[in-house]
C-alpha atoms as a PDB file:
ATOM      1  CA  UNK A   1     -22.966  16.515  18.161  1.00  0.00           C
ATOM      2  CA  UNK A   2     -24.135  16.365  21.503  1.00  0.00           C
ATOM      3  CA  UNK A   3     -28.297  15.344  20.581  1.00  0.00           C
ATOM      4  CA  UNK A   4     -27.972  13.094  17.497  1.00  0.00           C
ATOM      5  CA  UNK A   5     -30.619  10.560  15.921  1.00  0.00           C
ATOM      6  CA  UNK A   6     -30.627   8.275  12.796  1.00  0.00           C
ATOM      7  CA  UNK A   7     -32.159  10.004  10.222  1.00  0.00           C
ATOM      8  CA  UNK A   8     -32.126   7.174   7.495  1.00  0.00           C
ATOM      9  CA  UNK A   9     -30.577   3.805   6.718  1.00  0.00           C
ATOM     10  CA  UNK A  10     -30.228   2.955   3.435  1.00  0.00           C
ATOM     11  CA  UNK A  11     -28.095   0.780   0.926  1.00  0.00           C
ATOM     12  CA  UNK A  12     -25.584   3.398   1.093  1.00  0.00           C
ATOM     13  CA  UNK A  13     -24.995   4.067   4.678  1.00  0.00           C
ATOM     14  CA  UNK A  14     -26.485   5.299   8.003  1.00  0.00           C
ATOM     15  CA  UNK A  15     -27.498   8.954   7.901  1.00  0.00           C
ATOM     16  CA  UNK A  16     -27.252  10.832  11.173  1.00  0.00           C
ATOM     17  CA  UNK A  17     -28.230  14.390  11.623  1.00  0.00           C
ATOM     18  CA  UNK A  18     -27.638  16.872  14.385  1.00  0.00           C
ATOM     19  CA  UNK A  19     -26.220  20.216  15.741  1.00  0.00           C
ATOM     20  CA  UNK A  20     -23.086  20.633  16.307  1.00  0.00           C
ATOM     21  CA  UNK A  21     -21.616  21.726  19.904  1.00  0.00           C
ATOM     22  CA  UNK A  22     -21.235  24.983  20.136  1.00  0.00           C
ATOM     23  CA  UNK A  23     -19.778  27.031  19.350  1.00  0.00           C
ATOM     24  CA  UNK A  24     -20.152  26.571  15.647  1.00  0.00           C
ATOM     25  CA  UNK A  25     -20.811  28.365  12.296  1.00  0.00           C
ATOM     26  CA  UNK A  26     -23.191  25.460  11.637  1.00  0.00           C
ATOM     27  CA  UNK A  27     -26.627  25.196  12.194  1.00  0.00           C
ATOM     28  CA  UNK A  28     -26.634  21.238  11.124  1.00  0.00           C
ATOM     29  CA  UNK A  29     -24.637  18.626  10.454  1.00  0.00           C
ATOM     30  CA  UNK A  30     -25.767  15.583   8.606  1.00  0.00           C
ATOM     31  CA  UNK A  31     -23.313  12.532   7.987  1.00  0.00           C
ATOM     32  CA  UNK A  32     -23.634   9.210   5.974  1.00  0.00           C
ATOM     33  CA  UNK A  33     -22.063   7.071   7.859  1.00  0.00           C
ATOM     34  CA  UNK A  34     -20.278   3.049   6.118  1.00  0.00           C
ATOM     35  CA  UNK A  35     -21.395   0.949   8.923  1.00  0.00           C
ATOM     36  CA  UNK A  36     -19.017  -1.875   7.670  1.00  0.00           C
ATOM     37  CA  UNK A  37     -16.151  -0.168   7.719  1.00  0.00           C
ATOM     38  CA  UNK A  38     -17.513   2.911  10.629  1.00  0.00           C
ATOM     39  CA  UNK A  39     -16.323   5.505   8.513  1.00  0.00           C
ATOM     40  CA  UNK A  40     -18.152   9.246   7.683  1.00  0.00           C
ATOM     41  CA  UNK A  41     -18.939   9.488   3.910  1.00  0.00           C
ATOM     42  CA  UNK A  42     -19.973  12.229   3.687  1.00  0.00           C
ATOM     43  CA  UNK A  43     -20.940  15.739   6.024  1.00  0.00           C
ATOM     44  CA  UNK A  44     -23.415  18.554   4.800  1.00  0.00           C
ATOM     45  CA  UNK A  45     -23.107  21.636   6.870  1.00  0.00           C
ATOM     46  CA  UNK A  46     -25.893  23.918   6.948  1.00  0.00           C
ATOM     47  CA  UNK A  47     -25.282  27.580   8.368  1.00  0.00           C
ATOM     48  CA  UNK A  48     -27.892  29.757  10.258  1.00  0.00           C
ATOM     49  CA  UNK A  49     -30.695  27.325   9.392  1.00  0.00           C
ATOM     50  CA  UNK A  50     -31.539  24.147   8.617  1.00  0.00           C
ATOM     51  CA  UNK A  51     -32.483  24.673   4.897  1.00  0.00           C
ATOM     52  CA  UNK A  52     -29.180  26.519   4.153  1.00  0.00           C
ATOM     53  CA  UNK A  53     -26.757  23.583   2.867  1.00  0.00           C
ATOM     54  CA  UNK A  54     -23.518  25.757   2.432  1.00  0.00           C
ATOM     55  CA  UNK A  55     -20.990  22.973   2.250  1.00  0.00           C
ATOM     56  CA  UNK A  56     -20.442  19.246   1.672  1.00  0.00           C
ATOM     57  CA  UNK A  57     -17.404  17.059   2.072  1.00  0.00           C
ATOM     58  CA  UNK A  58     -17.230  13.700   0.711  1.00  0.00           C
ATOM     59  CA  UNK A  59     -14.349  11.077   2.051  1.00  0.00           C
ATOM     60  CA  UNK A  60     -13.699   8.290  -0.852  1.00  0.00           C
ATOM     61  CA  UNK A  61     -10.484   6.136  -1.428  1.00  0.00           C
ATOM     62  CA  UNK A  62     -10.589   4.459   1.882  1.00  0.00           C
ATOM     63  CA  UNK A  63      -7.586   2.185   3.092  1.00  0.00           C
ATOM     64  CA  UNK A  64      -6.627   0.874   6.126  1.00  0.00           C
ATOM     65  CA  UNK A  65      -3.489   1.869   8.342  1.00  0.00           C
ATOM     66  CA  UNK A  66      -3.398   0.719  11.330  1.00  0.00           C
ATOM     67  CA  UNK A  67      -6.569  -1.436  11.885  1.00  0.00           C
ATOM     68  CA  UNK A  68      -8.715   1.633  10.764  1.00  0.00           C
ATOM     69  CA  UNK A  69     -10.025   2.964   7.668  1.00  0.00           C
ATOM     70  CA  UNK A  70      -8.481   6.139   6.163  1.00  0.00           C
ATOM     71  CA  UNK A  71      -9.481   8.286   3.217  1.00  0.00           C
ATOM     72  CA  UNK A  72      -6.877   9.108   0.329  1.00  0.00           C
ATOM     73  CA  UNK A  73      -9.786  11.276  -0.830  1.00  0.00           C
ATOM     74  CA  UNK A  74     -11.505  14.658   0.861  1.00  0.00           C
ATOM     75  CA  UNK A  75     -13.349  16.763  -1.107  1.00  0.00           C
ATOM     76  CA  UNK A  76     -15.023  20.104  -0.377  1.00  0.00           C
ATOM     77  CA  UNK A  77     -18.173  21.442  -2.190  1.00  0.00           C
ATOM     78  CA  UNK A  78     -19.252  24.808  -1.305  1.00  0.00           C
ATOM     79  CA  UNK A  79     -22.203  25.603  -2.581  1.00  0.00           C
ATOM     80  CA  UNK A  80     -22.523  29.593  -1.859  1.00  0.00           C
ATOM     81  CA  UNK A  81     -20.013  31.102  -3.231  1.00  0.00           C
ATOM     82  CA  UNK A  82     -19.683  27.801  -5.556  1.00  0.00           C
ATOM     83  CA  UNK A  83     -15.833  26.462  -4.794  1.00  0.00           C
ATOM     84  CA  UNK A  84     -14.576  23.047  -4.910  1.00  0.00           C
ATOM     85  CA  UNK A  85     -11.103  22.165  -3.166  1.00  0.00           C
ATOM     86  CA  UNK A  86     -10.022  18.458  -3.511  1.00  0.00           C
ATOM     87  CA  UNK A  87      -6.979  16.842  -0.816  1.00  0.00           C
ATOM     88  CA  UNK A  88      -5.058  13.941  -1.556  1.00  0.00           C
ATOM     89  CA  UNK A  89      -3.772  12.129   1.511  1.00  0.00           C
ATOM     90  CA  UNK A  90      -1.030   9.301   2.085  1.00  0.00           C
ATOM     91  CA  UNK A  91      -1.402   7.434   5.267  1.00  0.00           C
ATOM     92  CA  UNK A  92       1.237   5.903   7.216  1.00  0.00           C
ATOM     93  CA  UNK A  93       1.834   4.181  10.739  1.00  0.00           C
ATOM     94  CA  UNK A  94       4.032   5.895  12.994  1.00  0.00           C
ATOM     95  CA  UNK A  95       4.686   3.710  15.623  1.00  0.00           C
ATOM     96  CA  UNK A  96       7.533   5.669  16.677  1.00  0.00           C
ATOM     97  CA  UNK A  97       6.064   8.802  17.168  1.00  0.00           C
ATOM     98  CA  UNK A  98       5.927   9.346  21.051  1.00  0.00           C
ATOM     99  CA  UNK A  99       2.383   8.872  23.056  1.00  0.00           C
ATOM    100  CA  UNK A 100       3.095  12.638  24.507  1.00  0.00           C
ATOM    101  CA  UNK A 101       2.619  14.084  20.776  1.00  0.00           C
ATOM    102  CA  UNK A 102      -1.417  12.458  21.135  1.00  0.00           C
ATOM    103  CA  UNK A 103      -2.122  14.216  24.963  1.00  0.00           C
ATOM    104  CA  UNK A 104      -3.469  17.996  24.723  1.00  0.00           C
ATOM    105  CA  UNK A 105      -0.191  19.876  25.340  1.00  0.00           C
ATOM    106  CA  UNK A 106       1.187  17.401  22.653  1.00  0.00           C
ATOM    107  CA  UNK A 107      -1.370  18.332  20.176  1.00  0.00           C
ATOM    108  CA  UNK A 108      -0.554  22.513  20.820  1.00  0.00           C
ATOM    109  CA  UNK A 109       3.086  22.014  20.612  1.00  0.00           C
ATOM    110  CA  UNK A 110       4.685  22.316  17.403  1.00  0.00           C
ATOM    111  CA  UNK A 111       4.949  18.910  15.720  1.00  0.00           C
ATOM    112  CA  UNK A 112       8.422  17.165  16.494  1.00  0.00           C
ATOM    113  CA  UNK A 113       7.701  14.758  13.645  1.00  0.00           C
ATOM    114  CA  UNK A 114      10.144  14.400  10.851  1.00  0.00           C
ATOM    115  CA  UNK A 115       8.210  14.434   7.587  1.00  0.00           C
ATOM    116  CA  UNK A 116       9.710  12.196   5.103  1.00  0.00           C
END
């Protein structure tokens, strides 16, 4: 989000609103944000306007790998045409993997991982 602001802090988290960079199908983005553990919560996307909410995702089972906090938990709300799509995720380390596989032409390569 290139022009952000703190929309609300509350019991539950920081709440920070603004449009994404373009280009983008999204009007708005507003995430609740842990400030303990500085993880996103949750993201509403809003399409065309900012009084369309279209789409929420919520992050939940949080762990840490790594020294950072990871979700076990995504979930997906769309909201028109009503769909819900839930992903569990494992976390690992890799400290093997090679630095290369993190630097753009890494990332657009196909993965030289092993998945176990």
């Amino acid at each position: 989000m290139p022009v952000a602001q703190v929309s609300d802090e509350n019991p539950v988290g920081v709440v920070v609103t603004g449009a994404p960079a373009p280009p983008s199908a999204y009007a708005l983005l507003v995430l609740t944000i842990d400030p303990d553990r500085n993880v996103i919560m949750q993201t509403k996307y809003y399409r065309d306007s900012i009084s369309n909410l279209v789409k929420i995702r919520k992050d939940d089972d949080f762990s840490q790998v790594g020294g950072r906090w990871r979700p076990a938990t995504v979930g997906f709300e769309g909201l028109r045409p009503p769909s819900t799509t839930r992903l569990a995720l494992t976390w690992r380390e890799a400290p093997d993997a090679p630095a290369a596989l993190l630097t753009p032409a890494g990332l657009r390569a196909p993965s030289t991982l092993v998945w176990q």
